[in-house]
Structures are given as C-alpha cells and as structure tokens.
Protein backbone atom coordinates (compact mmCIF):
# COMPACT_ATOMS: atom_id res chain seq x y z
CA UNK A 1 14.74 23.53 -16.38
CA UNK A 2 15.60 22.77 -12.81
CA UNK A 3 15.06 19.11 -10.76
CA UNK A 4 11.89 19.48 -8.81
CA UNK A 5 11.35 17.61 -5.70
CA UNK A 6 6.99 16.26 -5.28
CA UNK A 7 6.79 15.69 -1.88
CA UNK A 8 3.77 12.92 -1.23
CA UNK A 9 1.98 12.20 1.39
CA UNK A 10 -0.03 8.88 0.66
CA UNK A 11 -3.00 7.38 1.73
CA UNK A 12 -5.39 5.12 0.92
CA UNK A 13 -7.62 7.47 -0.82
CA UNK A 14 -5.56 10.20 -1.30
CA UNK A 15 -2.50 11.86 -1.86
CA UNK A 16 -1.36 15.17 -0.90
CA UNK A 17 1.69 16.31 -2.87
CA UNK A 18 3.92 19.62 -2.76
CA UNK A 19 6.05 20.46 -5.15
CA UNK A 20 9.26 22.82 -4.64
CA UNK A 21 12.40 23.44 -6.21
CA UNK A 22 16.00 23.26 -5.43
CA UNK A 23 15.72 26.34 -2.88
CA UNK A 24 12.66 25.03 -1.25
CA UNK A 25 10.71 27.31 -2.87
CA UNK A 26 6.67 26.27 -3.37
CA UNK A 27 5.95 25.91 -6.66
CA UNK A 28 2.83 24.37 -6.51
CA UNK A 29 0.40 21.70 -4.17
CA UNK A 30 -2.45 20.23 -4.16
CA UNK A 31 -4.73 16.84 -3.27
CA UNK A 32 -5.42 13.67 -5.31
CA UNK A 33 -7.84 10.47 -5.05
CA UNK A 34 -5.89 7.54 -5.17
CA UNK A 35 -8.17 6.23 -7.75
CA UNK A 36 -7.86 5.97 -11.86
CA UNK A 37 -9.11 9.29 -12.65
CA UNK A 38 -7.27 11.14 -9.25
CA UNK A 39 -3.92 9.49 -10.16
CA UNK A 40 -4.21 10.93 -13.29
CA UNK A 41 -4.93 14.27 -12.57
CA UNK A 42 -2.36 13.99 -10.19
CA UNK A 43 0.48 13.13 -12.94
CA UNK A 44 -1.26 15.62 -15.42
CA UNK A 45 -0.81 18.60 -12.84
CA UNK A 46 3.22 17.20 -12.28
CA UNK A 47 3.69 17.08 -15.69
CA UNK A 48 4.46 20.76 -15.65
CA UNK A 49 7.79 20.08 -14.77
CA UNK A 50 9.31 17.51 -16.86
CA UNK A 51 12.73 17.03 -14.39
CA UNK A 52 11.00 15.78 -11.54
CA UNK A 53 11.23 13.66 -8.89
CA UNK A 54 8.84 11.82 -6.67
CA UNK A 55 9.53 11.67 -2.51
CA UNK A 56 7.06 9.14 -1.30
CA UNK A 57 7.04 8.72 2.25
CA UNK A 58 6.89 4.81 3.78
CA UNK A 59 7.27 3.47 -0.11
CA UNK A 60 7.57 0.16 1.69
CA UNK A 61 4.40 0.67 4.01
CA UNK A 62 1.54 2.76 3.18
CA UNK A 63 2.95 4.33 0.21
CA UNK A 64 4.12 1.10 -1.71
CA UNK A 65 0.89 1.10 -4.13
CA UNK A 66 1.33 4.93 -4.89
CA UNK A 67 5.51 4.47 -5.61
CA UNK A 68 4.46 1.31 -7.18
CA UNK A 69 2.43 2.62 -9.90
CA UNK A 70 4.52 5.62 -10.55
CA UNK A 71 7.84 3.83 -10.99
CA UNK A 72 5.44 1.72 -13.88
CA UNK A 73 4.84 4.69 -15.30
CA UNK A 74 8.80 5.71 -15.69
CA UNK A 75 8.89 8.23 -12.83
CA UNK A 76 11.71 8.63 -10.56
CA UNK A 77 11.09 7.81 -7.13
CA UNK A 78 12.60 8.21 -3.88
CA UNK A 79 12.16 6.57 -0.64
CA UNK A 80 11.49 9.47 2.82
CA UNK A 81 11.47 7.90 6.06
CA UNK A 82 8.64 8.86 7.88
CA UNK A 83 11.49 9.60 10.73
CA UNK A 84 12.84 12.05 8.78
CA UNK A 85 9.94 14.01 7.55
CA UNK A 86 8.53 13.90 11.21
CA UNK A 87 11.54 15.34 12.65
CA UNK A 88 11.68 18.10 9.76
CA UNK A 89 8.20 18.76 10.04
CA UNK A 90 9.08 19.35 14.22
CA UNK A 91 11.80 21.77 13.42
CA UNK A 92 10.48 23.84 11.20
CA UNK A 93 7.22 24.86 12.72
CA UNK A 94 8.05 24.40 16.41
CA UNK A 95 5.46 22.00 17.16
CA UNK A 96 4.40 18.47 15.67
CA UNK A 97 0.77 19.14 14.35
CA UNK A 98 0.39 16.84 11.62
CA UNK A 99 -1.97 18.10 8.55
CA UNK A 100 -1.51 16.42 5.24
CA UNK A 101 -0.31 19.33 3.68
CA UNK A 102 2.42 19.81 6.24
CA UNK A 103 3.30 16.35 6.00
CA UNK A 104 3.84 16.72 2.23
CA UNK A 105 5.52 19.70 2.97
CA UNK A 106 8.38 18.37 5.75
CA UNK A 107 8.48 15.04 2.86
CA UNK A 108 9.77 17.38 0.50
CA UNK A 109 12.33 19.36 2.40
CA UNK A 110 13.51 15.72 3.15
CA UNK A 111 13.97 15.03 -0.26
CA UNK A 112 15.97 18.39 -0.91
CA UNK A 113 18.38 18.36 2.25
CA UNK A 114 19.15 14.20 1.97
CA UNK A 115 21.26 12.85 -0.93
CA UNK A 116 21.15 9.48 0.06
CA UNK A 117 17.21 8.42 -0.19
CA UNK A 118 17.32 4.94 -1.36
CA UNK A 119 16.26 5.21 -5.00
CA UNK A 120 13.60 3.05 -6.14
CA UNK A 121 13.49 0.41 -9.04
CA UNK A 122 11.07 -1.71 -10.54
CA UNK A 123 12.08 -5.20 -9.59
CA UNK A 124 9.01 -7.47 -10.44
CA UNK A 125 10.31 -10.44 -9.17
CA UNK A 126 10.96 -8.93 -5.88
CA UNK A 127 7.17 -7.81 -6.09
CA UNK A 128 5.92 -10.88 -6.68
CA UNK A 129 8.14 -12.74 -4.06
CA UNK A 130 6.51 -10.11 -1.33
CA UNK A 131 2.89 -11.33 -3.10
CA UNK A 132 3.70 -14.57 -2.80
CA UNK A 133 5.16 -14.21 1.02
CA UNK A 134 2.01 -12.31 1.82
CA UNK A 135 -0.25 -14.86 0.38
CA UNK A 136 1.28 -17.71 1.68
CA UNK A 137 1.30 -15.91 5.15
CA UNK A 138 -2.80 -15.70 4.76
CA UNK A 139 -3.05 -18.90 4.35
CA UNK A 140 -0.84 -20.17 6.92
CA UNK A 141 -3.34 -18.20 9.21
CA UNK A 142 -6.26 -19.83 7.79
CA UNK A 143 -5.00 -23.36 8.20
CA UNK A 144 -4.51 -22.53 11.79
CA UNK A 145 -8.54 -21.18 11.95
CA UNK A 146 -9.60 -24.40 10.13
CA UNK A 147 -7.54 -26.76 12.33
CA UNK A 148 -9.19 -24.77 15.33
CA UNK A 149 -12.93 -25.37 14.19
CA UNK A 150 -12.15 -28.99 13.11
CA UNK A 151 -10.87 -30.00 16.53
CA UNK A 152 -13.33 -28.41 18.22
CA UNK A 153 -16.25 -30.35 16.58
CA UNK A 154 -14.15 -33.38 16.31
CA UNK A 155 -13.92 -33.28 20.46
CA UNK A 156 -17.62 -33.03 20.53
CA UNK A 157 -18.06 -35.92 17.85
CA UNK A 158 -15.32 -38.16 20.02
CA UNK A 159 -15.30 -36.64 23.55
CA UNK A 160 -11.18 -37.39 25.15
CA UNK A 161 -10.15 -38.29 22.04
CA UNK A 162 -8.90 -34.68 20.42
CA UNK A 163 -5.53 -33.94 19.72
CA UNK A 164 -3.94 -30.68 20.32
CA UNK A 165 -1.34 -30.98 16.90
CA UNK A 166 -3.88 -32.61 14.44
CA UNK A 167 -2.72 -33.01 10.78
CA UNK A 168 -5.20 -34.48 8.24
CA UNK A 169 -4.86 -37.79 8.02
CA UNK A 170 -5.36 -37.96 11.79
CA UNK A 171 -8.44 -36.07 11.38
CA UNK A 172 -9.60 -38.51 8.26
CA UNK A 173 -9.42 -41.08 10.54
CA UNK A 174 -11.07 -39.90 13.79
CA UNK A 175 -13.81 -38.71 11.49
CA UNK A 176 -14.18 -42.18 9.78
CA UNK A 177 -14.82 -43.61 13.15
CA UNK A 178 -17.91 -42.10 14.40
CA UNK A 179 -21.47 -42.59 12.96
CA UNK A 180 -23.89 -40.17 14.63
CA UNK A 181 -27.39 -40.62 14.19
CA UNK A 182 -29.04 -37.64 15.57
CA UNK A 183 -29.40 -35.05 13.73
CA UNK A 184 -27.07 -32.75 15.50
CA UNK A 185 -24.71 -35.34 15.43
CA UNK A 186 -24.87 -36.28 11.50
CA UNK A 187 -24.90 -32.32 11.11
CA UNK A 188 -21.37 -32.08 13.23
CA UNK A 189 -19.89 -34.68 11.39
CA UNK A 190 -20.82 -33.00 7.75
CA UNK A 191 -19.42 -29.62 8.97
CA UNK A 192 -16.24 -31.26 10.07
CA UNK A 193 -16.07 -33.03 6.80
CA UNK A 194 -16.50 -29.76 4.93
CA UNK A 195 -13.73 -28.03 7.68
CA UNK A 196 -11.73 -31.04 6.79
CA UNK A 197 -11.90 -30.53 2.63
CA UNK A 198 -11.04 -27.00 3.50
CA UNK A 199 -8.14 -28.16 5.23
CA UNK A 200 -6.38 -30.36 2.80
CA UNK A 201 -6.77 -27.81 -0.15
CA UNK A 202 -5.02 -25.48 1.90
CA UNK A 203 -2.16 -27.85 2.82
CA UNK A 204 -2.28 -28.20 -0.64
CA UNK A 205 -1.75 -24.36 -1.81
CA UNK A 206 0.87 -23.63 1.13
CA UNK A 207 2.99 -26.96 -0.40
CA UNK A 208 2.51 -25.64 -4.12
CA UNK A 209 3.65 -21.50 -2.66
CA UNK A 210 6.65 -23.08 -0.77
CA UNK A 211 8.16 -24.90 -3.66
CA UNK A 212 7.39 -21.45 -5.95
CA UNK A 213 9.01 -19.28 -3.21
CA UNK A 214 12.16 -21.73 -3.08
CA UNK A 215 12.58 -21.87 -6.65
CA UNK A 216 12.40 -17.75 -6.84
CA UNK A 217 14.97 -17.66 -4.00
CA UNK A 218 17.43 -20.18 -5.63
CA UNK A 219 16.91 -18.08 -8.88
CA UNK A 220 18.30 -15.12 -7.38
CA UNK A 221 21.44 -17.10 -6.25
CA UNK A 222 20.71 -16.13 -2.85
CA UNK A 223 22.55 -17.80 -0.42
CA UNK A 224 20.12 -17.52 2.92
CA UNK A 225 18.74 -20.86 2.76
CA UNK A 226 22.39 -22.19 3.96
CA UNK A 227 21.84 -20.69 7.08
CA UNK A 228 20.33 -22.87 9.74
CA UNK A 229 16.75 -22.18 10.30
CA UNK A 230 16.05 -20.34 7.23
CA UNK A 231 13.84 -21.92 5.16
CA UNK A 232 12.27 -20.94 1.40
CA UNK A 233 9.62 -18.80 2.88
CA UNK A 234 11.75 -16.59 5.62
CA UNK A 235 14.76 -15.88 2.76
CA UNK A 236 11.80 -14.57 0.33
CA UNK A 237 10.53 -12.35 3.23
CA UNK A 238 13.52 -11.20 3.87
CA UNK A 239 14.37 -11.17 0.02
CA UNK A 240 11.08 -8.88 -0.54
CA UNK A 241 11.48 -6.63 2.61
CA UNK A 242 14.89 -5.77 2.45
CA UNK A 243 15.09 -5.43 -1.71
CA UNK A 244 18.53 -3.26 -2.74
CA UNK A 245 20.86 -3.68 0.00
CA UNK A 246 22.89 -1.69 -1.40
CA UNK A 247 20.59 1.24 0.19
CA UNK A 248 22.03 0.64 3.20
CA UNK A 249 25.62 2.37 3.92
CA UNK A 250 27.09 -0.57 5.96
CA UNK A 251 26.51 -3.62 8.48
CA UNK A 252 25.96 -1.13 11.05
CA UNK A 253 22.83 0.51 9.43
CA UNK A 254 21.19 -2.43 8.37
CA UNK A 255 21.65 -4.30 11.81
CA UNK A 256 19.50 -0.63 13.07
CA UNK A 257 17.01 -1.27 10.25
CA UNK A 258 15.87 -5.00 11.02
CA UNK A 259 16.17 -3.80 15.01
CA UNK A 260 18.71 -6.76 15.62
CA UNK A 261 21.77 -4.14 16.66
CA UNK A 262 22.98 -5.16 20.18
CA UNK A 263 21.97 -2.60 22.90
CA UNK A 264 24.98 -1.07 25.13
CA UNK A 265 24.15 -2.90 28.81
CA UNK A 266 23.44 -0.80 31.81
CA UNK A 267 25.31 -1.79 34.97
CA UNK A 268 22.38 -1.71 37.62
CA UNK A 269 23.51 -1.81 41.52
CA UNK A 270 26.51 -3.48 43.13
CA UNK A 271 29.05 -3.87 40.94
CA UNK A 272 30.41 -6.91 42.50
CA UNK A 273 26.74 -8.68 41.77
CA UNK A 274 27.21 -7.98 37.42
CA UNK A 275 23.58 -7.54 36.68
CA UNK A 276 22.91 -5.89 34.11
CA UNK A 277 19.48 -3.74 32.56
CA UNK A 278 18.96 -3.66 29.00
C-alpha cells in the first residue's frame, strides 16, 4: 500500500487531521479530543493505513504534546512549519481564512511537496533537559516574586534600611533585628519570616536543577559551556530547543532559525555622513 501523509492541526483540545495520499488526493478527515479516549479514536481511525506518516504542525510549540505521544507510540512524525502551511494554505485558495480543517489541509500538502521536514525522534534526555530548563525557569521567576514581597515588608518593618539586591542571609539578619510589638507589626514580621522560608527552599531547588542541568550537558559531551557567558542552564536551553542539528542544512539556516543572521545595512542620506538604518 502507498505512504500516506496525516496532516494535523493541534490544539489543546483537539486535533483536526486530513489524510491524503501521494497525489494529494483526500482520503479521509476528521476531528479528535486531545484527551485519552479522543487520541485513541484518533489512532484507531489512522490505523487504516498502516504506511503512514504524521505532519504535525509547530511539533516544538503547540503541537509538542500531540508529536510527543505519537512518536511513544512508534509513529513516524514529521515536523511542518507553520510558515509553510500558511503560505500553502494562501496559494491554494486565494485568500488566508484559517478553519481547522483548512489548516490540516495546507499541513498536509506541506508534507507531500517538502522532502526535507526535520524528522522527529524520541530523545528522552533532550525531553527532560527542556523539563528541567522549564522548571528551573519557573522558579527563577518565583524567587524574583518572593524577593519582591520580602523587601517590601522588610522596608515597612525597618523603614531606609531595604536593599534593592537582597540575598538571604541579608534578609535573616535585618529580620533578626526588629521586635515589633503591635500586632500589625508582629504580623509583618511572621509573613516575612514565612516569605523568607519560601525563599531559601527555592534557592535551594534552583542550586540542586543547576548542578542536574550541568551534569546532563557534560553527559552529552557538549562543548557550549566553553564559551564565555554560557553557563549549565543556557547550553541545556539551547540543548532542548535546538535538538538534531542536523535538521538544519547549514550555518546559514540555523543563524535564520535562532534570528541572530546579520541584516544587510541600508545607507540612509548623505553618503559622506555613513549612517546607516537597519
């Protein structure tokens, strides 16, 4: 039997597929939930056609947990650019209404006209690396929140005394120092106490995901941690983010894809004055 191309269009709750052949012929379509049962159905209605092959549009975005579970389950999965599909889907109807089903539709056609859609694998340490990235990201953010709340009751609790960078021993100590005893005042100095708990346990969990994302980067022999500036948590982003890099043809292309290509400059006015608009 011929390769079949599934076009999907993901969501969070659903998933519209389309399924066509070689000659972009429809051979069948339909909707999903994104849930146990729906994802089922959804495989049980592809199984039909045993040589198959999944196009999953923004498998790194929106479409990760969808590609995700499929290339668990021994599918073969391809990577559309939602680029692509959109200028397919412009093309080929003249305008660039987006409906789920046409979006499945221009995702497949995609996936029949390009031969070089980055192939997905099942690379579990790469997964958990972008876990681990993500999570340590969080709670970078949250220590930022607590040290916020913390210095704003500690400059109420010792007015011209608050420091803008405060770590937690400074904050032990200011805290040690002052005895309210009003009952606003005892009440301040308990929350900042509980603000400051909250504090060191998430120091604590950031150290403990550093030293796990360093020793996952090391294990992969990666060498982006010898250049200046890049430290254990920005090699495993860009570890995670970038996965194969094989996928990408040449220097060129992947300078495009992480948007750090150098733009052409435009000589604006006199020449003589070499100014320049980017």
């Amino acid at each position: 039997m011929n390769q079949v191309i599934i076009g999907v269009d993901p969501h969070k709750l659903s998933a519209t597929i389309e399924v066509v052949d070689c000659d972009e012929q429809l051979l069948g379509s339909g909707r999903f939930a994104t849930d146990r049962a729906g994802y089922g159905a959804m495989r049980g209605f592809a199984a039909s056609w045993p040589e198959r092959v999944w196009a999953v549009e923004g498998a790194n975005g929106v479409g990760r947990p969808l590609a995700q579970r499929l290339l668990e389950d021994g599918e073969n999965v391809v990577d559309v650019p939602a680029k692509l599909a959109a200028r397919v889907r412009l093309f080929d109807t003249g305008h660039n209404r987006k409906t789920d089903a046409r979006d499945a539709h221009s995702i497949a056609i995609v996936a029949v006209r390009t031969s070089t859609l980055r192939v997905l694998k099942v690379d579990g340490e790469l997964e958990a690396m972008r876990m681990l990235t993500d999570r340590r990201e969080a709670l970078t953010r949250r220590r930022v929140q607590t040290v916020c709340r913390l210095q704003a009751l500690l400059a109420e609790l010792l007015p011209g005394q608050a420091k803008r960078d405060i770590t937690a021993l400074q904050a032990k100590k200011m805290l040690a120092s002052v005895r309210p005893r009003d009952i606003a005042g005892r009440t301040r100095r308990r929350i900042a106490a509980e603000e400051l708990a909250e504090l060191i346990a998430v120091e604590a969990k950031i150290k403990k995901s550093t030293a796990e994302l360093k020793d996952m980067v090391l294990a992969r022999q990666s060498r982006l941690m010898s250049i200046t500036g890049v430290g254990p948590v920005v090699a495993a982003r860009i570890l995670a983010d970038v996965g194969d890099i094989a996928r990408f043809a040449d220097r060129n292309r992947f300078a495009s894809w992480t948007g750090t290509a150098p733009l052409d400059g435009l000589i604006c006015g006199n020449a003589d004055q070499r100014r320049f608009c980017f």
